[in-house]
N, C-alpha and C. Protein backbone atom coordinates (compact mmCIF):
# COMPACT_ATOMS: atom_id res chain seq x y z
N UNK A 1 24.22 -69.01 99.22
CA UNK A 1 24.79 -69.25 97.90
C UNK A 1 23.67 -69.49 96.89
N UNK A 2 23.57 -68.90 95.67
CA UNK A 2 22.48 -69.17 94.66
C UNK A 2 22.69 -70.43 94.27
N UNK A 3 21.59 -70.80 93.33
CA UNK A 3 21.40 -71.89 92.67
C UNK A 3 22.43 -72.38 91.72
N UNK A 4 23.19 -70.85 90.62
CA UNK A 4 23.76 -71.22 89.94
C UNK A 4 25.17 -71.06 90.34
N UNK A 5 25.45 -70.54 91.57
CA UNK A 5 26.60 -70.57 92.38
C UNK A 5 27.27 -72.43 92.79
N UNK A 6 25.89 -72.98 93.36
CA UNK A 6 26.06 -74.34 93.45
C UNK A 6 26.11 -75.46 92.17
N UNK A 7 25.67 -74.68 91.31
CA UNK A 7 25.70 -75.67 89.92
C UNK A 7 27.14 -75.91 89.31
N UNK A 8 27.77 -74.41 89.50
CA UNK A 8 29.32 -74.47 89.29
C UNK A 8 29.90 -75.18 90.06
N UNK A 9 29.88 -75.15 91.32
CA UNK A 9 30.78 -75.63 92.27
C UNK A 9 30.50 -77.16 92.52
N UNK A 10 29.40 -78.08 91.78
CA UNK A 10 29.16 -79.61 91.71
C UNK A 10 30.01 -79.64 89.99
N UNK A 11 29.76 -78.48 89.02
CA UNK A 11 30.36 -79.26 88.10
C UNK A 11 31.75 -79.23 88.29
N UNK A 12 32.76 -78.36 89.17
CA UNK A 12 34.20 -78.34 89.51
C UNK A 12 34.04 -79.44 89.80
N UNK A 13 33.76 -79.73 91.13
CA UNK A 13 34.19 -81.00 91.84
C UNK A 13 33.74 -82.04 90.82
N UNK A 14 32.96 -82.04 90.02
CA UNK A 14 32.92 -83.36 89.11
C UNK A 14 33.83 -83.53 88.23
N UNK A 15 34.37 -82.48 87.73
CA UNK A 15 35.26 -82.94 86.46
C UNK A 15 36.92 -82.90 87.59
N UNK A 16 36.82 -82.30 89.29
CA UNK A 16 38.36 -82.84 89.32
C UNK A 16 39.15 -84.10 89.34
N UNK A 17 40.14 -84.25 89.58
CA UNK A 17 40.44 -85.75 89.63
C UNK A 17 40.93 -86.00 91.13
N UNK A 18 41.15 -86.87 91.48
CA UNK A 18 41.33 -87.85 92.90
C UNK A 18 43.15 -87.10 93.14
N UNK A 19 43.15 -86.17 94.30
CA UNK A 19 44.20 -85.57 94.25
C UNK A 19 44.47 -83.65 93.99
N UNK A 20 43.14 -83.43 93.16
CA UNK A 20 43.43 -82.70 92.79
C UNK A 20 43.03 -81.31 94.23
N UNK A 21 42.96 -79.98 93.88
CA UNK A 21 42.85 -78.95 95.06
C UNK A 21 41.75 -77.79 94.32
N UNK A 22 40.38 -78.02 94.92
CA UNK A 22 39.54 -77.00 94.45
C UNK A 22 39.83 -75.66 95.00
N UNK A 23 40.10 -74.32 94.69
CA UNK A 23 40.80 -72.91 95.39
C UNK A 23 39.69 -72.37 96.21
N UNK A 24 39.82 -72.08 97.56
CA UNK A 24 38.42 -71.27 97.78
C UNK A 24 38.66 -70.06 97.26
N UNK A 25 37.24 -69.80 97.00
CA UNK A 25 37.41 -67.93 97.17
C UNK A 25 37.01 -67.94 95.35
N UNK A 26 36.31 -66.57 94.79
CA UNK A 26 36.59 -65.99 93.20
C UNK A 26 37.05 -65.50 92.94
N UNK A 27 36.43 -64.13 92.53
CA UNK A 27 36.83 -63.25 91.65
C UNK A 27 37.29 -62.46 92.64
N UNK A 28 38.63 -63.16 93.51
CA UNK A 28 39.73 -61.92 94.70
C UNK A 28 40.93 -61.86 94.19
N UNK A 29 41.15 -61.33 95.25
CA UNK A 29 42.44 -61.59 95.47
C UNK A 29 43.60 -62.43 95.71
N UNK A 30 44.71 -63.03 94.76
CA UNK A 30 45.52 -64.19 95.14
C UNK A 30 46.79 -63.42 94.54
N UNK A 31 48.06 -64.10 95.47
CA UNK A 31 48.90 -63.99 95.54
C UNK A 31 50.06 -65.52 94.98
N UNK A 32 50.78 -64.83 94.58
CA UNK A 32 51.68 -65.87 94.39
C UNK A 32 53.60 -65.33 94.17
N UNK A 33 53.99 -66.97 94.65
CA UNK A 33 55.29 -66.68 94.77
C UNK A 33 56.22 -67.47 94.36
N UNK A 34 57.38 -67.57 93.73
CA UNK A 34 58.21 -68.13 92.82
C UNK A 34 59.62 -68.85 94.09
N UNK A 35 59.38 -70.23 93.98
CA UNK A 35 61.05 -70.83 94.54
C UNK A 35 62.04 -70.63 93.10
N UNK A 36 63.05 -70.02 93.17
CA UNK A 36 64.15 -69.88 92.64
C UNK A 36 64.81 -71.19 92.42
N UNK A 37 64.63 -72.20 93.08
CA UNK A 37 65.73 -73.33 92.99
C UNK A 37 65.08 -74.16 92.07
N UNK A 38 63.51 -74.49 91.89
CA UNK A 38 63.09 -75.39 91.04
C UNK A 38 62.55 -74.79 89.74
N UNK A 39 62.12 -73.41 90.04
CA UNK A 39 61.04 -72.29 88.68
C UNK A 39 59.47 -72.52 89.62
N UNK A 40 59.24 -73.43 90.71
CA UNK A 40 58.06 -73.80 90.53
C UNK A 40 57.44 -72.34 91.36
N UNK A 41 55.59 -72.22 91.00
CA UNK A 41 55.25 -71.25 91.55
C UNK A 41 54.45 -71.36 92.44
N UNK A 42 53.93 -70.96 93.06
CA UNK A 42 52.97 -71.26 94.74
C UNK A 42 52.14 -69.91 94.58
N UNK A 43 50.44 -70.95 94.46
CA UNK A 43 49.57 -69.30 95.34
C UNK A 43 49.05 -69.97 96.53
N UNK A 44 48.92 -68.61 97.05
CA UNK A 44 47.91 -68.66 97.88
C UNK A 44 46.67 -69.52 97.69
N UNK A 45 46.46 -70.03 98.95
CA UNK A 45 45.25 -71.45 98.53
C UNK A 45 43.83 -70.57 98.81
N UNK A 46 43.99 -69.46 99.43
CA UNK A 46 42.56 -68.74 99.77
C UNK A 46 42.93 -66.92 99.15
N UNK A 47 41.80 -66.30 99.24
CA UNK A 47 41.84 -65.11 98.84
C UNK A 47 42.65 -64.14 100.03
N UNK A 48 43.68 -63.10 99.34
CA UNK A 48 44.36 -62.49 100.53
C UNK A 48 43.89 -60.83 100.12
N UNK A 49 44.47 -60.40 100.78
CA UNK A 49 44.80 -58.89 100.79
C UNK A 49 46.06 -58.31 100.52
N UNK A 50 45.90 -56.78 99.90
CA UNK A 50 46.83 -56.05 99.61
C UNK A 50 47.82 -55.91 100.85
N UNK A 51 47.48 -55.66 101.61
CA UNK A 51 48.43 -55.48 102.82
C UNK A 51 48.90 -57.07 103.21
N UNK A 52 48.58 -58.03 102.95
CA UNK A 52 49.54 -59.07 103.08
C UNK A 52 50.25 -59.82 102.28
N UNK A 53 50.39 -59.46 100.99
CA UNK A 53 51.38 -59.22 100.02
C UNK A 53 52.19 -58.19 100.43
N UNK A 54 52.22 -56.79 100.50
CA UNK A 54 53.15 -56.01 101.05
C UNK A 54 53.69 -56.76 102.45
N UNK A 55 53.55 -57.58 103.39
CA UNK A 55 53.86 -57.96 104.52
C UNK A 55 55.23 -58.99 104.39
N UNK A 56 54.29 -59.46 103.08
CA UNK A 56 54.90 -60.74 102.99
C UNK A 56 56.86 -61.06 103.74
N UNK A 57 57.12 -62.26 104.39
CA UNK A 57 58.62 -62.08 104.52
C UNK A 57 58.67 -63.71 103.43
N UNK A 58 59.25 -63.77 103.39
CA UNK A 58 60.06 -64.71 102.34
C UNK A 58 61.21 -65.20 102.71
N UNK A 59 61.40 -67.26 102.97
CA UNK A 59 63.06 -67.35 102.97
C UNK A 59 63.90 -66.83 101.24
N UNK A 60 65.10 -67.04 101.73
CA UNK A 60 66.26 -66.81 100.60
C UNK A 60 65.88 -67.35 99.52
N UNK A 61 64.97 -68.45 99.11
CA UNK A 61 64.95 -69.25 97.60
C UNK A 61 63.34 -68.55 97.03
N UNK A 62 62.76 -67.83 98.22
CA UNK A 62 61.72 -67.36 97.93
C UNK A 62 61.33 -65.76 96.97
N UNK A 63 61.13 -65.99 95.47
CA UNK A 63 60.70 -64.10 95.40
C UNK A 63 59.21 -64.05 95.06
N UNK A 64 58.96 -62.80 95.38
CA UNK A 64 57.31 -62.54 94.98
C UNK A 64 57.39 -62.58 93.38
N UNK A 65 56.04 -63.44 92.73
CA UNK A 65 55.76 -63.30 91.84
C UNK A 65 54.87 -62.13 91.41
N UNK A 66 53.51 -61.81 92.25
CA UNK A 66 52.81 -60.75 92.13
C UNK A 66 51.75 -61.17 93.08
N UNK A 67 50.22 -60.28 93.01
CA UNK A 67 49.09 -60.31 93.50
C UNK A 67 48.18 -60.07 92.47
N UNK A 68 47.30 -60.69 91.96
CA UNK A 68 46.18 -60.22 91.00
C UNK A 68 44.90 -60.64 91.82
N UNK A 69 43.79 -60.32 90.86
CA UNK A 69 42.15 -60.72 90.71
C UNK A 69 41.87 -61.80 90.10
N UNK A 70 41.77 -62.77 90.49
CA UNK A 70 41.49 -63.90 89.62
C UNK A 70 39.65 -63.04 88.38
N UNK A 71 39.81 -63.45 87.45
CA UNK A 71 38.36 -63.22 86.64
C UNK A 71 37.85 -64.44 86.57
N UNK A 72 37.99 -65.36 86.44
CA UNK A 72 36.81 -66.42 86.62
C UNK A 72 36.19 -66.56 88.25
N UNK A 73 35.21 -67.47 88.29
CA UNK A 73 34.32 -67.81 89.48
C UNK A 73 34.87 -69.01 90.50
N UNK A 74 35.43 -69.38 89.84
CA UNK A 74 35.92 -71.23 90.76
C UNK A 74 37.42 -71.36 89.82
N UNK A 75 37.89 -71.46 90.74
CA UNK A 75 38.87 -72.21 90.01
C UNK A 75 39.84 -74.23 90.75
N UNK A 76 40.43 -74.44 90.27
CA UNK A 76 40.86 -75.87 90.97
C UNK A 76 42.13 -76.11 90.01
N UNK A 77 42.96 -76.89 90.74
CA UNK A 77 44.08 -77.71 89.65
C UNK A 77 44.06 -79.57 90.11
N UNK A 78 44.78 -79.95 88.76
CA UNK A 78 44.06 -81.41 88.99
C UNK A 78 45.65 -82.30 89.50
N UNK A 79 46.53 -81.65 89.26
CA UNK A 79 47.72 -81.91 90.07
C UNK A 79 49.08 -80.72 90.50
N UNK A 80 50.13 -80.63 90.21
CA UNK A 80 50.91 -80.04 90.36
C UNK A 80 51.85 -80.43 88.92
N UNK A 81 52.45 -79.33 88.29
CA UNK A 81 53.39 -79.62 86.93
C UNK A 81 53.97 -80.40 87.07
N UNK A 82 54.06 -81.64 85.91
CA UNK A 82 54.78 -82.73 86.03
C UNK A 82 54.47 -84.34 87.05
N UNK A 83 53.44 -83.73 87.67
CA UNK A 83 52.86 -84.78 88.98
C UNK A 83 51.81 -85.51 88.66
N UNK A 84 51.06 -86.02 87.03
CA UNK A 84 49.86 -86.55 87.16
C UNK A 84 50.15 -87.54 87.72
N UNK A 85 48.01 -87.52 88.55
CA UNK A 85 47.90 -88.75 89.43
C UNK A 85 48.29 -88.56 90.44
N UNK A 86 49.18 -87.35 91.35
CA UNK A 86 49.75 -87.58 92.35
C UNK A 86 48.91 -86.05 93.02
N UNK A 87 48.83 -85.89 94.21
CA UNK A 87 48.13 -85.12 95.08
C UNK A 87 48.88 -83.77 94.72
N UNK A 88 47.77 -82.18 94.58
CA UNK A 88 48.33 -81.26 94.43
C UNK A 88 49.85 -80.66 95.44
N UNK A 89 50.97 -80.55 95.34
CA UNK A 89 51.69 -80.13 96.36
C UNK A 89 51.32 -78.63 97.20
N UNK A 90 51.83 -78.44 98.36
CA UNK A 90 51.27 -77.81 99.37
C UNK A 90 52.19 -77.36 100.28
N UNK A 91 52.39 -76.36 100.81
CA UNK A 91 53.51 -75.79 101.57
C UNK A 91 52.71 -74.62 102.45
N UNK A 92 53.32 -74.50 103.52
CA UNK A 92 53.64 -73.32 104.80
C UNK A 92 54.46 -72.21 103.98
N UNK A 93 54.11 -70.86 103.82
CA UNK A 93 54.88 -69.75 103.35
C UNK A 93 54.27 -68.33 104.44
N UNK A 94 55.34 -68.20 105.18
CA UNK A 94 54.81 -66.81 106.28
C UNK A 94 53.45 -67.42 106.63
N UNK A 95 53.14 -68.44 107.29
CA UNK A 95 52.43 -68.87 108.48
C UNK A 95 50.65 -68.98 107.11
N UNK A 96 51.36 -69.19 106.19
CA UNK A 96 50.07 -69.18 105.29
C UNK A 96 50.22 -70.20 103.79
N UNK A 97 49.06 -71.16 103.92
CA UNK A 97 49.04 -72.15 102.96
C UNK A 97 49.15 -72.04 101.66
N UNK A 98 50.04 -72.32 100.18
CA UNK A 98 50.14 -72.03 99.44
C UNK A 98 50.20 -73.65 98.74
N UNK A 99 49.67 -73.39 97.41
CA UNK A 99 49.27 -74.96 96.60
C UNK A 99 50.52 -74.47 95.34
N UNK A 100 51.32 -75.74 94.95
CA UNK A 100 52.06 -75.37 93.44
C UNK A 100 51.13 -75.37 91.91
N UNK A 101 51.11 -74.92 91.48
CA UNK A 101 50.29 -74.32 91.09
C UNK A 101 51.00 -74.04 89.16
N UNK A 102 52.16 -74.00 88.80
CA UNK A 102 52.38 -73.47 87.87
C UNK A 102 54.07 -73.68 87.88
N UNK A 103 54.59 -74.26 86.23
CA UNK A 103 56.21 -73.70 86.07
C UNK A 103 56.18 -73.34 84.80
N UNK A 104 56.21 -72.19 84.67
CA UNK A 104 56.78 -71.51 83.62
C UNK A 104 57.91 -71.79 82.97
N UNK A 105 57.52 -71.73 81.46
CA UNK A 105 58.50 -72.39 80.76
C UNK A 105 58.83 -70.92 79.64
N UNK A 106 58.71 -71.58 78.53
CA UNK A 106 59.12 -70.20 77.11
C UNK A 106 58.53 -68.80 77.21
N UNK A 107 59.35 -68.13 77.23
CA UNK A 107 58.58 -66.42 77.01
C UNK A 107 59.04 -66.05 75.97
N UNK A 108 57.89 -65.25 75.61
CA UNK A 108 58.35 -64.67 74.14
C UNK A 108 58.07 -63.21 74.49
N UNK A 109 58.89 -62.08 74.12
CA UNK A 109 58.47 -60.35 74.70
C UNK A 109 57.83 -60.21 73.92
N UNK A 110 56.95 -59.20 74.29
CA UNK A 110 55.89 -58.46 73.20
C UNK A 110 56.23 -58.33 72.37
N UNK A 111 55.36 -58.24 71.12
CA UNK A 111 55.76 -58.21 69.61
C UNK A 111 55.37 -56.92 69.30
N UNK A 112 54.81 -56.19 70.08
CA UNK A 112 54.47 -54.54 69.95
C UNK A 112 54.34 -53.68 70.89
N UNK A 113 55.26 -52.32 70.91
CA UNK A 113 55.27 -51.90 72.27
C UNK A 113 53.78 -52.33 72.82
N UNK A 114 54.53 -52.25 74.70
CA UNK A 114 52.76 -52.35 75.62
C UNK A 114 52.23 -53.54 75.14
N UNK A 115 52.12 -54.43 74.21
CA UNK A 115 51.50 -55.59 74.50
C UNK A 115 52.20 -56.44 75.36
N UNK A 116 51.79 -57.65 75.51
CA UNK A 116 51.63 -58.72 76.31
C UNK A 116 52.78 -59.94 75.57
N UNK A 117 53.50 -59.93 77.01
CA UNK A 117 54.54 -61.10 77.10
C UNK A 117 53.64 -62.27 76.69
N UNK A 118 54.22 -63.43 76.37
CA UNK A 118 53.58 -64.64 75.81
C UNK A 118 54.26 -65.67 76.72
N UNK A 119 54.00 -66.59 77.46
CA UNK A 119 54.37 -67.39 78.41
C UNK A 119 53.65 -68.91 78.01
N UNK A 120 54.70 -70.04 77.61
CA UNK A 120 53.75 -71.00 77.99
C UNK A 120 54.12 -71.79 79.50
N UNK A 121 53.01 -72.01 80.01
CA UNK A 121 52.83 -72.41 81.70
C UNK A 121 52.26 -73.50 81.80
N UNK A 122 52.86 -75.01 82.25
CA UNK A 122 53.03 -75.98 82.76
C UNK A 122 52.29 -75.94 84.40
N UNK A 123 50.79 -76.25 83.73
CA UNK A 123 50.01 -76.49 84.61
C UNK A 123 48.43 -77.20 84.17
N UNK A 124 47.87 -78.01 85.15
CA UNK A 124 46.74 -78.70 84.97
C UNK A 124 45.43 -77.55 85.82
N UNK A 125 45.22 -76.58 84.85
CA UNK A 125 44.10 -75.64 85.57
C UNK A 125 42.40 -76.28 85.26
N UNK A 126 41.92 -76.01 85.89
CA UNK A 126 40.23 -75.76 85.52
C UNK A 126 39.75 -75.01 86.53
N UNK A 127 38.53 -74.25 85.26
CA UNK A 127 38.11 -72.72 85.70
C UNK A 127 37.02 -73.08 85.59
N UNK A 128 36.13 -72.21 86.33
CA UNK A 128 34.73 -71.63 85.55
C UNK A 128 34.03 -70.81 86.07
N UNK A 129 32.96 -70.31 85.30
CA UNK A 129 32.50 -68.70 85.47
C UNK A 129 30.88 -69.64 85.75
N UNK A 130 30.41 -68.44 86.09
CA UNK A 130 28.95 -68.92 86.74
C UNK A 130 28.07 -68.29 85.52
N UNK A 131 26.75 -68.42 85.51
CA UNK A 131 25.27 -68.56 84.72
C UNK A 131 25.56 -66.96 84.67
N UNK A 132 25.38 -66.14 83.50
CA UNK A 132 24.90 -64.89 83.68
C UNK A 132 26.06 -63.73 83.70
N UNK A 133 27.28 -64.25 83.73
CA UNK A 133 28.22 -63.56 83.46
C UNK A 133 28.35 -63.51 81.74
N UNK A 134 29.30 -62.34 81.87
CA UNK A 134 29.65 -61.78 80.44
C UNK A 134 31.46 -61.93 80.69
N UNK A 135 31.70 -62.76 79.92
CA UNK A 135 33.12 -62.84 79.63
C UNK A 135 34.10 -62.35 78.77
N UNK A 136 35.19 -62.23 78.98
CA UNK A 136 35.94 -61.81 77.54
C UNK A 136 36.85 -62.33 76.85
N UNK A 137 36.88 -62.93 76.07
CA UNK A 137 37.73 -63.80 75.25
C UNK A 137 38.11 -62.71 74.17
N UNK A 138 39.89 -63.25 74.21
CA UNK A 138 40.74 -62.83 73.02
C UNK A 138 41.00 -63.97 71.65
N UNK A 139 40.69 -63.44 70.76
CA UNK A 139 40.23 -64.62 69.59
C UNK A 139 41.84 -64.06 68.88
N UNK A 140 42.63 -64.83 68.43
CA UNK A 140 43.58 -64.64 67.53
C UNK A 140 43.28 -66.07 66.47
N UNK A 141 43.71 -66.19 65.18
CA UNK A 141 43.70 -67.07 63.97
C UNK A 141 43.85 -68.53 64.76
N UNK A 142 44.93 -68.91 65.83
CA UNK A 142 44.85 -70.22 66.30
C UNK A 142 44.05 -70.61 67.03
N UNK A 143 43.27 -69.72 67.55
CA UNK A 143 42.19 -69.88 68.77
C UNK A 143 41.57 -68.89 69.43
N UNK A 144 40.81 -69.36 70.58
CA UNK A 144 40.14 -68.52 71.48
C UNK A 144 40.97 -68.50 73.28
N UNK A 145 40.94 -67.49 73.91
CA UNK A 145 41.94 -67.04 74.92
C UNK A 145 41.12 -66.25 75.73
N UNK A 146 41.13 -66.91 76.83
CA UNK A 146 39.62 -66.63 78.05
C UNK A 146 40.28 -65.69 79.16
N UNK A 147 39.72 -64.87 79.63
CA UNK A 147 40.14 -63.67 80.70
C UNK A 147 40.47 -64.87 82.36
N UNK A 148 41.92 -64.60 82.55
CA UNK A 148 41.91 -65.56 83.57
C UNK A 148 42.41 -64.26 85.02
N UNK A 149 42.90 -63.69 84.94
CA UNK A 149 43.13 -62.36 85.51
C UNK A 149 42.92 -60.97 85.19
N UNK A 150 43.01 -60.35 86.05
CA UNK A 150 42.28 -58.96 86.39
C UNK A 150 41.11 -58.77 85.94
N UNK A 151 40.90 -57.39 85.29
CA UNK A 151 39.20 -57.17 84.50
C UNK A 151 39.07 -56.54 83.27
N UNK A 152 37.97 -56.20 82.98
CA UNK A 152 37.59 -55.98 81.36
C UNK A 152 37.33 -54.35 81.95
N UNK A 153 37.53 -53.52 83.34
CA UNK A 153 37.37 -52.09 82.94
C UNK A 153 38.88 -50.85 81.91
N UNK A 154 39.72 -51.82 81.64
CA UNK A 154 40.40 -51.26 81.04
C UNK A 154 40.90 -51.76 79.80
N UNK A 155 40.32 -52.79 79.34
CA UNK A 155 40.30 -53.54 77.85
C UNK A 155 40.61 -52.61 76.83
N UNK A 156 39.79 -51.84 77.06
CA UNK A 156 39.75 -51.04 75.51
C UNK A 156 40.88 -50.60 75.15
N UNK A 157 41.81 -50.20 76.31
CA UNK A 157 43.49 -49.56 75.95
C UNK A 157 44.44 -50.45 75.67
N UNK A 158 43.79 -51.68 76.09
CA UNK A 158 44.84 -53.38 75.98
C UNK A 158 45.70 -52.86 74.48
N UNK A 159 46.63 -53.17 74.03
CA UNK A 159 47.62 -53.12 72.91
C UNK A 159 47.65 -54.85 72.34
N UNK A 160 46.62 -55.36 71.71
CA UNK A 160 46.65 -56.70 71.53
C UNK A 160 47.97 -57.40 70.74
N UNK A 161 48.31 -58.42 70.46
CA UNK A 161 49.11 -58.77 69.80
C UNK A 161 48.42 -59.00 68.24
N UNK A 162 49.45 -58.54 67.17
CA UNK A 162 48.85 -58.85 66.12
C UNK A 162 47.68 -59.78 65.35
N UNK A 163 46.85 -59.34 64.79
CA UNK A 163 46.11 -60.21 64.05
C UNK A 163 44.55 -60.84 65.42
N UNK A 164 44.82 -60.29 66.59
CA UNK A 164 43.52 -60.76 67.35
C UNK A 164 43.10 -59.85 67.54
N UNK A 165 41.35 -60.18 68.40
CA UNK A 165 40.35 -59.32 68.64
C UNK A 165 39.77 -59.28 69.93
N UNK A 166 39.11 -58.66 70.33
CA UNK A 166 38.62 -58.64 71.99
C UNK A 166 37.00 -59.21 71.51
N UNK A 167 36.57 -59.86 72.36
CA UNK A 167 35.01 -60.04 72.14
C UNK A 167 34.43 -60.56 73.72
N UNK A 168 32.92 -60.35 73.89
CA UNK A 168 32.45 -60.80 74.61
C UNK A 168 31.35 -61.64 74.28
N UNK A 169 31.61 -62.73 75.64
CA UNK A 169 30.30 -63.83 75.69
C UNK A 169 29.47 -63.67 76.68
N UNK A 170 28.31 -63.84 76.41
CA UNK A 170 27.34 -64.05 77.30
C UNK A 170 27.15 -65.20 78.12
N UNK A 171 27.25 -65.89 79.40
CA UNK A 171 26.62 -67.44 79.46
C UNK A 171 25.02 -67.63 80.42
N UNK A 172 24.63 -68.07 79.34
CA UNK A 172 23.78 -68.55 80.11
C UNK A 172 23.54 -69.76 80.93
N UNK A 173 24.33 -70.36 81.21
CA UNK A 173 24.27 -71.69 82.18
C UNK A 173 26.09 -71.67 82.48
N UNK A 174 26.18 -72.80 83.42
CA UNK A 174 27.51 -72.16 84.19
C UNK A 174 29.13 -72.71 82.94
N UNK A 175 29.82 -72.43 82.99
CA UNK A 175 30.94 -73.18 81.87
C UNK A 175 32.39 -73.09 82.47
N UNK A 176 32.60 -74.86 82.40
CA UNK A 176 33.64 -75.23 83.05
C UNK A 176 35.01 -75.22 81.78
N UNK A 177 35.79 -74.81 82.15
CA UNK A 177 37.31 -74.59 80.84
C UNK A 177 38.28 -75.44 81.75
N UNK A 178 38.41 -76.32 81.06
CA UNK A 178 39.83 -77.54 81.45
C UNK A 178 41.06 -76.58 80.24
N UNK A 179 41.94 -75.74 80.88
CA UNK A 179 42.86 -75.49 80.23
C UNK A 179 43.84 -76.57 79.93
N UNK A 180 44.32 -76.37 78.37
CA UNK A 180 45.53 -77.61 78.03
C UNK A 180 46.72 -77.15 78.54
N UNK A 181 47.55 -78.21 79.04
CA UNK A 181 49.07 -78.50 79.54
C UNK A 181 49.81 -78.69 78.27
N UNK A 182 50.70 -77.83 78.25
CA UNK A 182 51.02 -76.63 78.13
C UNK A 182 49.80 -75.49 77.93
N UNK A 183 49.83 -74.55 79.41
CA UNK A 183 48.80 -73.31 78.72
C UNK A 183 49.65 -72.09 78.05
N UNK A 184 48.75 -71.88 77.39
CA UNK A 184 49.64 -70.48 76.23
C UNK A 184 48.85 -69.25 76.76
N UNK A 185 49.54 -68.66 77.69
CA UNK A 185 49.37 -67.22 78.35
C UNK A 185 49.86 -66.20 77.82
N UNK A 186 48.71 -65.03 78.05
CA UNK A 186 49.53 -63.88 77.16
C UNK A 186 49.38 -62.80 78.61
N UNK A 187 50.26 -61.78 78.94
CA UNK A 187 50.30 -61.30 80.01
C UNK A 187 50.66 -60.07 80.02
N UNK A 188 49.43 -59.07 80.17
CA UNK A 188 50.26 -57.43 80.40
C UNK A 188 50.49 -57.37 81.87
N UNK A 189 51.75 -56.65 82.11
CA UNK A 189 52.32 -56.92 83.40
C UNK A 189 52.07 -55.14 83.69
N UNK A 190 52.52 -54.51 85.18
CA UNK A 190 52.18 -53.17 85.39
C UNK A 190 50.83 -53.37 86.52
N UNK A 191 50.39 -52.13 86.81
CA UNK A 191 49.68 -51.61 87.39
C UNK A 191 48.60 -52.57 87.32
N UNK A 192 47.83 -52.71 86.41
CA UNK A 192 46.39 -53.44 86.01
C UNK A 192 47.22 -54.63 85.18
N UNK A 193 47.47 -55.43 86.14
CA UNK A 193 47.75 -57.09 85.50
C UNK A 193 46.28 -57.47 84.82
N UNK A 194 46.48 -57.95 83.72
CA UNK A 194 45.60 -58.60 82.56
C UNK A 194 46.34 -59.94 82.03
N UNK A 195 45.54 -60.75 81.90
CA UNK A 195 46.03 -62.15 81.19
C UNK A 195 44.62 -62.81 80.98
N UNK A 196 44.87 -63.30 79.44
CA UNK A 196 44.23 -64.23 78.79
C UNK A 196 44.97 -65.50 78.48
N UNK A 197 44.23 -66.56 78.60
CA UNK A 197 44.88 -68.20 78.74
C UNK A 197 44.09 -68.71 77.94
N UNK A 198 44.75 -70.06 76.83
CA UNK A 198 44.18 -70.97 76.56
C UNK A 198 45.08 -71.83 75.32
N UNK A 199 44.88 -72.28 73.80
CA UNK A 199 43.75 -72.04 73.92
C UNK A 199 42.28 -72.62 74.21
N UNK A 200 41.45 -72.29 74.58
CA UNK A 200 40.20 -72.72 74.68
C UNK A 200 38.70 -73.38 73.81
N UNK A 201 38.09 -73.86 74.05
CA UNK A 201 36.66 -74.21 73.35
C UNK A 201 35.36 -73.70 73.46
N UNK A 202 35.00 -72.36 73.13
CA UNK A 202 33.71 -71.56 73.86
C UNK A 202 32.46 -72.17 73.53
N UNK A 203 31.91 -72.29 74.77
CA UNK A 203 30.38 -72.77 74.93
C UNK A 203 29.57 -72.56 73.68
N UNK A 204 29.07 -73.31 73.30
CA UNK A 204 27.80 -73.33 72.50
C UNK A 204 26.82 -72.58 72.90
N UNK A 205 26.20 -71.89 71.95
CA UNK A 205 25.17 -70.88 72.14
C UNK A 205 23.96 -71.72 72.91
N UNK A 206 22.93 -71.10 73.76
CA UNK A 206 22.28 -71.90 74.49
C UNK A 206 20.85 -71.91 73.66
């Protein structure tokens, strides 16, 4: 593991809290899945594969939410929605560990064909990207909105929502994002899942 691999992964564990669940794994593959009876959502606690999402069996209260790429480097949550202070929740799903992770609350549909549903999501996230990456943040008038899934090789066709812009950052040292509860997600759904979250506070130039 590099130097600035470990610099991220002491500042996660420093800013989590007593309870909370650091995710193994990066920029993979995770899966996640929706109980019907509460809204709440469950990923995968480690990186999976395409073929075990297609595998997946599911009881009756169980539906697939999807499979994406996480785009940040580390990620962790500091409880479960609605649970501060109390240990992330944790479940057995098809013989494989899944953390709660997220309840979705308001959607708003795209405001222009092909753009991106607007979701706000009831969750305590923190992310971060390592030294030397190039990121992509969506800047609209209220804020800044950090790439939390899939990737930037198909950006350019993104259909943004009115009035924002695509930009990239450079970092030079590693940068940890404590997303706010309520997060304000914007989400193209399809083939190449894309989502930007926040909003956020971008690093100071170094």
């Amino acid at each position: 593991m590099s130097q600035a691999a470990k610099d991220l992964d002491h500042l996660v564990l420093d800013g989590l809290q007593d309870g909370g669940y650091m995710v193994s794994g990066g920029r993979e593959l995770f899966m996640e899945v929706m109980d019907t009876t509460t809204g709440r959502v469950w990923m995968s606690a480690a990186p999976v594969k395409m073929a075990d999402f297609e595998a997946l069996v599911l009881e009756a209260s169980l539906v697939k939410v999807g499979i994406a790429r996480a785009s940040m480097d580390r990620a962790a949550f500091q409880h479960s929605p609605g649970s501060p202070g109390k240990p992330v929740l944790q479940r057995i799903i098809d013989g494989r560990l899944y953390i709660n992770v997220a309840v979705p609350r308001e959607q708003v549909p795209a405001s222009v064909p092909h753009g991106p549903m607007e979701i706000s999501v009831d969750k305590a996230h923190l992310i971060g990207f390592e030294a030397g990456r190039t990121v992509s943040v969506m800047s609209l008038p209220e804020g800044d909105f950090v790439e939390l899934v899939g990737d930037d090789s198909r950006d350019q066709s993104l259909v943004l929502p009115p009035g924002s812009a695509l930009k990239k950052i450079e970092l030079s040292r590693p940068w940890l994002v404590s997303l706010p509860t309520p997060t304000r997600t914007f989400f193209w759904f399809g083939k190449n899942l894309r989502s930007f979250q926040g909003p956020v506070t971008l690093p100071e130039p170094a």
